[in-house]
C-alpha atoms as a PDB file:
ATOM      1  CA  UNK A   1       1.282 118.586  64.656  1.00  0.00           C
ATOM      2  CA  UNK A   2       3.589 119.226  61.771  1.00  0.00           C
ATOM      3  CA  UNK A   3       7.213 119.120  62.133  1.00  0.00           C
ATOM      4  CA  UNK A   4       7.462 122.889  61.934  1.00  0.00           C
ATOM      5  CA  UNK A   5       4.956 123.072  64.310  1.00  0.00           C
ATOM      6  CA  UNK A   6       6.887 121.076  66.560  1.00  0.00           C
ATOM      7  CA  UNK A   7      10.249 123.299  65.756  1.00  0.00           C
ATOM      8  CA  UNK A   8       8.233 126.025  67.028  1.00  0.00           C
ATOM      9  CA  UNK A   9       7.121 125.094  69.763  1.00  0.00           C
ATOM     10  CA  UNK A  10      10.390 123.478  71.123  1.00  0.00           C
ATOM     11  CA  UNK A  11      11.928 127.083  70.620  1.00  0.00           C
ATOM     12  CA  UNK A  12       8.940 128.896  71.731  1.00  0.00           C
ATOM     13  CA  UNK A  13       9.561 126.372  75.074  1.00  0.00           C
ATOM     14  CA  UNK A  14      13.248 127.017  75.533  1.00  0.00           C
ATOM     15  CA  UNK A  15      12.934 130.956  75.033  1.00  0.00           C
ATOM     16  CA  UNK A  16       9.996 131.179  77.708  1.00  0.00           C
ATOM     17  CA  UNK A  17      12.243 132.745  80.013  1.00  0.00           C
ATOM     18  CA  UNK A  18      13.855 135.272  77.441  1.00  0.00           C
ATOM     19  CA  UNK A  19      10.606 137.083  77.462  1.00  0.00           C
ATOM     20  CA  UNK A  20      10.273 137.466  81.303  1.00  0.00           C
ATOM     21  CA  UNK A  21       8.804 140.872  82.010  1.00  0.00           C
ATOM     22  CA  UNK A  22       7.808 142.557  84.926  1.00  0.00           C
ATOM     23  CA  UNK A  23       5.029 143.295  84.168  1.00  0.00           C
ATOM     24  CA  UNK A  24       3.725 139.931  82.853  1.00  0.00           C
ATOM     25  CA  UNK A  25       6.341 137.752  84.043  1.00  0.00           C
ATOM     26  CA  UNK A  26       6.708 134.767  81.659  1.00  0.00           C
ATOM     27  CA  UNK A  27       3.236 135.416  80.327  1.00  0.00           C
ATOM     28  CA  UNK A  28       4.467 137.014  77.010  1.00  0.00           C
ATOM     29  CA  UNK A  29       6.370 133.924  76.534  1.00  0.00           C
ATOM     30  CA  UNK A  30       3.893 131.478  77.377  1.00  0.00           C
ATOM     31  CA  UNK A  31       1.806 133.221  74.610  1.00  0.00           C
ATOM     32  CA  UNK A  32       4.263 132.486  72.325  1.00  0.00           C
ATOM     33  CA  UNK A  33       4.126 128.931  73.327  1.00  0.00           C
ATOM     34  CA  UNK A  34       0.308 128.680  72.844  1.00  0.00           C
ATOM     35  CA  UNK A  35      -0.119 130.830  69.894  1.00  0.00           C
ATOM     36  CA  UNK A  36       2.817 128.343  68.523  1.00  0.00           C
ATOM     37  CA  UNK A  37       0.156 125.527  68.267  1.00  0.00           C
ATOM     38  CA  UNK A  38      -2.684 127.514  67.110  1.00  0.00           C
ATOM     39  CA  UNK A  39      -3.958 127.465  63.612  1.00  0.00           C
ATOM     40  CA  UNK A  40      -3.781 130.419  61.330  1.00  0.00           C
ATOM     41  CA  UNK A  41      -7.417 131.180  61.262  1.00  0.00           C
ATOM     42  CA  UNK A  42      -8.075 132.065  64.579  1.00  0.00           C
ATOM     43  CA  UNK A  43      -7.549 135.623  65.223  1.00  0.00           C
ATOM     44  CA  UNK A  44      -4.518 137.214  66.466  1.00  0.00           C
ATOM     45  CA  UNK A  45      -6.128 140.168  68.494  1.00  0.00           C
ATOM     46  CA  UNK A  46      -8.857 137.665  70.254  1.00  0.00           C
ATOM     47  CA  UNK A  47      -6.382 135.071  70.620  1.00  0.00           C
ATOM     48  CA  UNK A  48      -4.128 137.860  72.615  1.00  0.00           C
ATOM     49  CA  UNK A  49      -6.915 138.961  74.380  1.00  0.00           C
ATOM     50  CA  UNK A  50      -7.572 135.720  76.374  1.00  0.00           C
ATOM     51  CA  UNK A  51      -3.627 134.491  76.426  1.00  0.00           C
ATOM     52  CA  UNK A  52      -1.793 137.556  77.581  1.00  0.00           C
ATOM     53  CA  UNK A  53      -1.742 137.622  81.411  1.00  0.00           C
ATOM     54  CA  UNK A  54       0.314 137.613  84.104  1.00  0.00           C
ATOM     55  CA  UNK A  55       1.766 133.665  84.342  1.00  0.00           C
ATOM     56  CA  UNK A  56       4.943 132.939  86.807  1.00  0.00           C
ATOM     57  CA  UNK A  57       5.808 129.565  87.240  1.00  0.00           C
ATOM     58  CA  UNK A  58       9.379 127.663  87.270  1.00  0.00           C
ATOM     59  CA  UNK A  59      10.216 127.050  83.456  1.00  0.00           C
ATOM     60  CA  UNK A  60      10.742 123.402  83.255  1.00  0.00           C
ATOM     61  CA  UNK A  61       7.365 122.900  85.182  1.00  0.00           C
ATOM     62  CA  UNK A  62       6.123 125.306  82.973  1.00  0.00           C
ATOM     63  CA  UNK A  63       5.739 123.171  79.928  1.00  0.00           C
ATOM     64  CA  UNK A  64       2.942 120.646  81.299  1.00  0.00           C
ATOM     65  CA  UNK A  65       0.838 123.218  82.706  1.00  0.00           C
ATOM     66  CA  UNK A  66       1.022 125.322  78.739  1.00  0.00           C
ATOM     67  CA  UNK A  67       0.453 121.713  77.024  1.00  0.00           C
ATOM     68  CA  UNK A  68      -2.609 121.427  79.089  1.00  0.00           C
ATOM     69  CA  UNK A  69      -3.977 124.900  78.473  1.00  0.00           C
ATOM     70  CA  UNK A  70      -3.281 123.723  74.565  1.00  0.00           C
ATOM     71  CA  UNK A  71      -4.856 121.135  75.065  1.00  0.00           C
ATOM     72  CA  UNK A  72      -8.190 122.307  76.262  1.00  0.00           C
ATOM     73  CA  UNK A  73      -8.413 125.343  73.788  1.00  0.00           C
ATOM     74  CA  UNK A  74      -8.062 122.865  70.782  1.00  0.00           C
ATOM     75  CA  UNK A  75     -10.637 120.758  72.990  1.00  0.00           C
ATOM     76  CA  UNK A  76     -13.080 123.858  72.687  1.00  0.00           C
ATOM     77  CA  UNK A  77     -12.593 124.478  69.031  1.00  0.00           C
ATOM     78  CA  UNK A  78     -14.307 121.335  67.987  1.00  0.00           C
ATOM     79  CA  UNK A  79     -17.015 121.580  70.634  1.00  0.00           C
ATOM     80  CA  UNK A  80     -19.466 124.648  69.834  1.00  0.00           C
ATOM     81  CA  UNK A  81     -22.087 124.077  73.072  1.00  0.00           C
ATOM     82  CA  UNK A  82     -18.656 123.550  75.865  1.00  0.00           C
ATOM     83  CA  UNK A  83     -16.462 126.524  73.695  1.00  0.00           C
ATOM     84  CA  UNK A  84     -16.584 128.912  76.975  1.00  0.00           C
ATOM     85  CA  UNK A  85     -16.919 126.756  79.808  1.00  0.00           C
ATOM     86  CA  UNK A  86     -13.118 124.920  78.324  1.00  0.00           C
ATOM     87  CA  UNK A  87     -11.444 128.103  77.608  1.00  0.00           C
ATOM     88  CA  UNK A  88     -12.528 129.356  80.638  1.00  0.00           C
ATOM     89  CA  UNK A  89     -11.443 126.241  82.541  1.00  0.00           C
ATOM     90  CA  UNK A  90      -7.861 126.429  80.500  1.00  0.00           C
ATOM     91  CA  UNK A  91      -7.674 130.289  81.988  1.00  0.00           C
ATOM     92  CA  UNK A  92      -7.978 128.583  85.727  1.00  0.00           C
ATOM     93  CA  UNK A  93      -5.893 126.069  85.492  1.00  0.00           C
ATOM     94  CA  UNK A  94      -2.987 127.982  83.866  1.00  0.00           C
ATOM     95  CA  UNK A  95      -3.503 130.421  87.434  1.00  0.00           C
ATOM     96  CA  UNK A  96      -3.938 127.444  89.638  1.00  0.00           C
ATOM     97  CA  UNK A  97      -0.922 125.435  88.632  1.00  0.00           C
ATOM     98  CA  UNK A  98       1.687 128.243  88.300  1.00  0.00           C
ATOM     99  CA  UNK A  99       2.668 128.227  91.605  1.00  0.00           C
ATOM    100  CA  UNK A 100       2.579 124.818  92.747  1.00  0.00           C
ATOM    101  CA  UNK A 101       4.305 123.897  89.992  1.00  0.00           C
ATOM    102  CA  UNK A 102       6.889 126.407  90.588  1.00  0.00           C
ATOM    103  CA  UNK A 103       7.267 125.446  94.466  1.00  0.00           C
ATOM    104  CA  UNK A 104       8.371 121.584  93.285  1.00  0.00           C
ATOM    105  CA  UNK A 105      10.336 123.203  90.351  1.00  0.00           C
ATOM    106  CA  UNK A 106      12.796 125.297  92.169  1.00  0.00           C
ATOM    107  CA  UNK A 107      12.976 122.571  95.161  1.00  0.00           C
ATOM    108  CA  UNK A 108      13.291 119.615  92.763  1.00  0.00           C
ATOM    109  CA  UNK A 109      15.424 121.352  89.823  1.00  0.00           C
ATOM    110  CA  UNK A 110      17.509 124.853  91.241  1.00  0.00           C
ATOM    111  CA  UNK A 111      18.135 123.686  94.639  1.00  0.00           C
ATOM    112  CA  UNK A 112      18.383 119.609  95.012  1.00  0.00           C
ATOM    113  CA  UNK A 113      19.845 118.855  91.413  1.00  0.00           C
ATOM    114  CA  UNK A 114      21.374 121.330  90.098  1.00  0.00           C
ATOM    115  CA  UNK A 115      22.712 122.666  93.722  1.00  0.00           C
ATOM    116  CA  UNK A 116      22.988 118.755  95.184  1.00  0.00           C
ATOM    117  CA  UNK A 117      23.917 117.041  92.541  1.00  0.00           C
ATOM    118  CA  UNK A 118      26.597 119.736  91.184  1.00  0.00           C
ATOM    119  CA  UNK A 119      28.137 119.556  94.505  1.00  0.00           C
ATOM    120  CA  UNK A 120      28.469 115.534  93.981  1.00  0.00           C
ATOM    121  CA  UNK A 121      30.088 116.213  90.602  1.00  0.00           C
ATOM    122  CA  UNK A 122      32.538 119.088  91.566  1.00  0.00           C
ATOM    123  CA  UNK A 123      33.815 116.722  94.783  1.00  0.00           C
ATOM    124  CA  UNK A 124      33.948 113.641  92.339  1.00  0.00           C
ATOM    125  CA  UNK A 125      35.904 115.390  89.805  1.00  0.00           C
ATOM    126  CA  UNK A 126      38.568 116.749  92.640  1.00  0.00           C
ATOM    127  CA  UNK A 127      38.649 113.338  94.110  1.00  0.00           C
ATOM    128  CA  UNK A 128      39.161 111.314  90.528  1.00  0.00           C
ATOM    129  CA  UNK A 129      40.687 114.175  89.098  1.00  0.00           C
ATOM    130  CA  UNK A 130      38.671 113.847  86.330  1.00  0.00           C
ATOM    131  CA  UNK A 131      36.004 116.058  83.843  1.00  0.00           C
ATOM    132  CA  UNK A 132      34.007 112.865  83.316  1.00  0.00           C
ATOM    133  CA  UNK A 133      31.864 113.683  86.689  1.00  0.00           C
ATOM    134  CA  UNK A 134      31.062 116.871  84.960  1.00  0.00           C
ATOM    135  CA  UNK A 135      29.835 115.597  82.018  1.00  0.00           C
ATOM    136  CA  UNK A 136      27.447 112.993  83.667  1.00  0.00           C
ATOM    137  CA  UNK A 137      25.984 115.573  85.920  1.00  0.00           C
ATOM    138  CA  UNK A 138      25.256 117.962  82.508  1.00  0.00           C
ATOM    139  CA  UNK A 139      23.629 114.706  80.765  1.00  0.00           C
ATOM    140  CA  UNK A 140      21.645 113.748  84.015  1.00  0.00           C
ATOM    141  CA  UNK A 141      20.513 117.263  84.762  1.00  0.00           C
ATOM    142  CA  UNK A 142      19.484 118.323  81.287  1.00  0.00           C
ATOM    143  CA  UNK A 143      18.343 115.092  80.559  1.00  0.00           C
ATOM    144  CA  UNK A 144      15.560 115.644  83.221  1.00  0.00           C
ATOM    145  CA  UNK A 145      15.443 119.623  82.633  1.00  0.00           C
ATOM    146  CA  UNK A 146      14.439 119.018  79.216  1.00  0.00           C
ATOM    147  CA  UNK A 147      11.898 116.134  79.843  1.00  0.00           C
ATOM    148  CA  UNK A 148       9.977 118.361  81.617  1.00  0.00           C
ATOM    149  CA  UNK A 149      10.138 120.909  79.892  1.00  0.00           C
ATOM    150  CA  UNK A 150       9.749 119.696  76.368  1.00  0.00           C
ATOM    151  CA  UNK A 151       8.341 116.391  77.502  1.00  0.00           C
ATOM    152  CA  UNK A 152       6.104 118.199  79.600  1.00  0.00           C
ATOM    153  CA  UNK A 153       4.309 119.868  77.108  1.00  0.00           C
ATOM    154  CA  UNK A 154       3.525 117.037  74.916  1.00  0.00           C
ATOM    155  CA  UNK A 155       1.938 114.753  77.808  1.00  0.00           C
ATOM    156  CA  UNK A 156      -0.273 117.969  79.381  1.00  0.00           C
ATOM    157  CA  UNK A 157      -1.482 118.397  75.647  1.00  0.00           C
ATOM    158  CA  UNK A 158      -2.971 114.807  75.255  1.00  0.00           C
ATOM    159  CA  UNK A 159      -3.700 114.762  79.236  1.00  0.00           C
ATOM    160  CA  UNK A 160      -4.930 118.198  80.040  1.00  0.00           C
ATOM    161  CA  UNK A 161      -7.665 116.978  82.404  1.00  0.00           C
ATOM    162  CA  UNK A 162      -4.485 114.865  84.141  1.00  0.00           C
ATOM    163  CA  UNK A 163      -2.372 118.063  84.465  1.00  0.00           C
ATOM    164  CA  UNK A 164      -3.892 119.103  87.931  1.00  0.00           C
ATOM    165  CA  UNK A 165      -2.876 115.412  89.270  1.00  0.00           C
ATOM    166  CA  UNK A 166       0.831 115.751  87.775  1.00  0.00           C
ATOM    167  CA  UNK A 167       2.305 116.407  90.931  1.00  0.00           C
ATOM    168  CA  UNK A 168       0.470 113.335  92.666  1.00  0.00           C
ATOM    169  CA  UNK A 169       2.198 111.461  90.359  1.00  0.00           C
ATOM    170  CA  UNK A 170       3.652 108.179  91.874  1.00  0.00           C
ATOM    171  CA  UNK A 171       7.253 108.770  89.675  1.00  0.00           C
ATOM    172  CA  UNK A 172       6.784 112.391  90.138  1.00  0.00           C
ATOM    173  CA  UNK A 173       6.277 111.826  94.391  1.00  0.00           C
ATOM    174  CA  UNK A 174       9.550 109.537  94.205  1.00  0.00           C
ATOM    175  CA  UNK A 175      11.770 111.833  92.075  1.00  0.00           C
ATOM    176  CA  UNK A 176      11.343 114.791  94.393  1.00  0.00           C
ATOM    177  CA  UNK A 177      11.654 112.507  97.337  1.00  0.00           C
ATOM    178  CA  UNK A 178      15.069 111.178  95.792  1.00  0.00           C
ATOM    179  CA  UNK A 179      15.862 114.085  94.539  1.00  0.00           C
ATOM    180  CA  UNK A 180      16.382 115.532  97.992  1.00  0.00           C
ATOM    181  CA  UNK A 181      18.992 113.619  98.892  1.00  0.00           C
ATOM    182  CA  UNK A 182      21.619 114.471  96.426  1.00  0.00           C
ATOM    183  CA  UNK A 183      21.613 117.818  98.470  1.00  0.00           C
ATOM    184  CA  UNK A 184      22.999 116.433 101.713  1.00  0.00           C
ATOM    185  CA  UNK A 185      25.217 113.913 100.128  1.00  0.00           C
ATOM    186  CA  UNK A 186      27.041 116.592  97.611  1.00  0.00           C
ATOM    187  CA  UNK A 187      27.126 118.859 100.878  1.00  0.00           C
ATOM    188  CA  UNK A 188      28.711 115.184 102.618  1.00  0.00           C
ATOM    189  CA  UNK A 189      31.066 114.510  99.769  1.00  0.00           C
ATOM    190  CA  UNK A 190      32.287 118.022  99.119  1.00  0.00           C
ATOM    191  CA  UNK A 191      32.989 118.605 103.251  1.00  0.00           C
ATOM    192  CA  UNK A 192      34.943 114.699 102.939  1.00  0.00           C
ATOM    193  CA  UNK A 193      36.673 115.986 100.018  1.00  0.00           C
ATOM    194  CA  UNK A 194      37.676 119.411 101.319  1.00  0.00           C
ATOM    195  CA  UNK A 195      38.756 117.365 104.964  1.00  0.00           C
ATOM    196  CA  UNK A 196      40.222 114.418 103.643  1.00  0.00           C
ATOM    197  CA  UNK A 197      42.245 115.995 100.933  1.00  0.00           C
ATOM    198  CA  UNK A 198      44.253 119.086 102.226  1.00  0.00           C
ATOM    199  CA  UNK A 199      45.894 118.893  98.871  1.00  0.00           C
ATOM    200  CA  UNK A 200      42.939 119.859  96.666  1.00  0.00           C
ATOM    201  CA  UNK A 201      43.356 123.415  96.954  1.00  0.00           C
ATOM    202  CA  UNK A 202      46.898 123.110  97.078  1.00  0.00           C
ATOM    203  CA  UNK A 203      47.220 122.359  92.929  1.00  0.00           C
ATOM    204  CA  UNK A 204      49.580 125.197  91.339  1.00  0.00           C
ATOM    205  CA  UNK A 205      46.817 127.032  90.231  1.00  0.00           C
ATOM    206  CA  UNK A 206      45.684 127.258  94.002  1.00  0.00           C
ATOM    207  CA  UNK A 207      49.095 127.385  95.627  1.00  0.00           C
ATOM    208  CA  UNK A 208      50.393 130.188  93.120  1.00  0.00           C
ATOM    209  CA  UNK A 209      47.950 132.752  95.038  1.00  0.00           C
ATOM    210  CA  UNK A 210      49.943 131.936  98.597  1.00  0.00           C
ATOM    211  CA  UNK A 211      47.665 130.205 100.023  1.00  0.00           C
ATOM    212  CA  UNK A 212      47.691 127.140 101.754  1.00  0.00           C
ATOM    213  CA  UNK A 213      45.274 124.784 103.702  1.00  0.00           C
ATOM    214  CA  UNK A 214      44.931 121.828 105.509  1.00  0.00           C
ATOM    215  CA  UNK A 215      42.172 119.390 106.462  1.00  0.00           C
ATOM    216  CA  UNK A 216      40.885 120.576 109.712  1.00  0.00           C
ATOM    217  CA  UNK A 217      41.172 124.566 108.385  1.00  0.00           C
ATOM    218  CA  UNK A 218      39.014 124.036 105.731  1.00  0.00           C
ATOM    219  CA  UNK A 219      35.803 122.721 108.864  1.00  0.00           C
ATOM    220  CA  UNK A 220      34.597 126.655 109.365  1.00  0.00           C
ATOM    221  CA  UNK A 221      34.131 125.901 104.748  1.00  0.00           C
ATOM    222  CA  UNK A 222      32.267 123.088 105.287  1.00  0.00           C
ATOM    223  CA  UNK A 223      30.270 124.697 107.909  1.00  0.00           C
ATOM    224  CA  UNK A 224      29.184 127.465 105.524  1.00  0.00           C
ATOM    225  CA  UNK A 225      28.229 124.845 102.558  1.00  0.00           C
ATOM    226  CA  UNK A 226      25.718 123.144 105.440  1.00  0.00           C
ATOM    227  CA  UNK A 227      24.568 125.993 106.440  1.00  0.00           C
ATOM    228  CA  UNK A 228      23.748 127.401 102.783  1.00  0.00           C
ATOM    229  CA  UNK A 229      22.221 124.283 102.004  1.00  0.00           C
ATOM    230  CA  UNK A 230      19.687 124.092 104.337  1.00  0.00           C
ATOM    231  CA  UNK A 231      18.700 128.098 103.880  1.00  0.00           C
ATOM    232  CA  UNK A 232      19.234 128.534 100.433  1.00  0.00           C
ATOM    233  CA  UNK A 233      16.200 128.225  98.432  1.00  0.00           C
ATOM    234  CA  UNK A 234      18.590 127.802  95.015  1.00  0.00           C
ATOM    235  CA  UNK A 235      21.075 125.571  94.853  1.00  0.00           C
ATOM    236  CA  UNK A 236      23.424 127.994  94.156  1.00  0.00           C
ATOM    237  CA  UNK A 237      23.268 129.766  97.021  1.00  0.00           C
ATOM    238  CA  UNK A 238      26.082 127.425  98.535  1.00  0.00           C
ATOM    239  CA  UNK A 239      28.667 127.819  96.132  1.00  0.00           C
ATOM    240  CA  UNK A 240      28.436 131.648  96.674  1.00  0.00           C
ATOM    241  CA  UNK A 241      29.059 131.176  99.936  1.00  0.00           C
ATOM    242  CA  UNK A 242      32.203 129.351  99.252  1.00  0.00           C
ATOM    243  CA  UNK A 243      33.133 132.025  97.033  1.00  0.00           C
ATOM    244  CA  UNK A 244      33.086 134.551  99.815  1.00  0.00           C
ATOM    245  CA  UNK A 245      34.447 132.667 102.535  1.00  0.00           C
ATOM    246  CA  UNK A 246      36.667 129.943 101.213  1.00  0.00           C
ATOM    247  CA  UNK A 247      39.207 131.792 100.970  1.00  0.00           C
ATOM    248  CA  UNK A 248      38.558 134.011 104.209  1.00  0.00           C
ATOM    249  CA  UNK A 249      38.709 130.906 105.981  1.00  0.00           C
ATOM    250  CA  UNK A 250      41.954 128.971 103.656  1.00  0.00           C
ATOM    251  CA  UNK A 251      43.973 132.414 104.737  1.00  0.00           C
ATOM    252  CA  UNK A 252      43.403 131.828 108.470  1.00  0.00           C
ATOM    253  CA  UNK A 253      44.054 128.079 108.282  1.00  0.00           C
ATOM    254  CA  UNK A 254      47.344 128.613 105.921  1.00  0.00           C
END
């Protein structure tokens, strides 16, 4: 690939979700992201033809799955006799993997990192009174985000017969196994910080309002960030719940 190939296709990758439809879902963007790769002489109207279908799958995940598809349509341009059976093989596996995919994206991504893990930071920064926790938890979260996602692409289009065995994946098994965790400890360190620390929400910004809290008023909060956890699919599911009842809960403790 050229280097504005590769330009393209790392925007094409990023603004998958900008095209979200309803009636296609992402599948106008994931054209975009195979037509990014294709050369200029194949046709536009056949090329649309087999690429524009309904295709819903987490966007991170996303980019594997697309670099295989790639991968075994440039696979069927230099092979005349295997031409249909590869294209129509690419088709399947772009259906097949969506939703898999998806299912480890949002668990491993929305919900354990960016809901777990933000959790961690937000308690760390209240403890240490300190942005750095922020920052680290952007790096570490992007920093796997984007490896997927851009990554992602690169690997399924030099492996597109490995694509189907992605999430089998030794590394891949171990990160979502890990990756769980962060969700109970940031729900653990938030609840310690909100119990431990009766004067975190009494800073001026806080106490200005007329509120007040203390330790043990703040249990009924920590209640409802457990409880979010372990039914909200997202991870930000939690932190509306604190929204809404923090400070139902702060008033009755004050």
């Amino acid at each position: 690939m050229t280097l504005k190939t590769r330009l393209q296709l790392i925007g094409s990758l990023l603004g998958l979700q900008g095209a979200f439809s309803n009636q296609f879902r992402q599948g106008v963007g994931a054209l975009l992201v195979l037509k990014s790769v294709q050369d200029e002489e194949v046709s536009e109207p056949e090329f649309i033809d087999q690429n524009l279908e309904f295709f819903n799958s987490h966007p991170a995940m996303a980019g594997p799955i697309l670099g295989a598809v790639a991968g075994l349509q440039a696979e069927a341009k230099s092979s005349n006799l295997e031409k249909g059976r590869l294209l129509e093989r690419a088709q399947k596996l772009k259906t097949a993997l969506a939703a898999p995919f998806a299912a480890v994206g949002d668990a491993l991504l929305w919900r354990d990192l960016r809901g777990g893990l933000g959790l961690l930071a937000v308690a760390t920064c209240l403890l240490l009174q300190s942005l750095w926790a922020l920052l680290a938890y952007f790096l570490v979260y992007n920093l796997i985000h984007l490896g997927l996602r851009l990554c992602g692409f690169f690997w399924g289009f030099g492996n597109p017969k490995a694509a189907t065995r992605l999430l089998q994946a030794p590394g891949i098994q171990r990160l979502v196994r890990f990756s769980r965790q962060f969700g109970w400890i940031g729900v653990a360190a938030m609840s310690m910080t909100l119990l431990s620390s009766p004067t975190v929400l009494s800073t001026p910004g806080f106490s200005s309002t007329g509120f007040s809290s203390t330790g043990p008023g703040m249990i009924p909060v920590v209640l409802a960030f457990g409880i979010g956890f372990f039914w909200g699919h997202k991870g930000w599911i939690p932190f509306v719940l604190v929204i809404s009842l923090g400070w139902v809960f702060t008033l009755l403790a004050g």
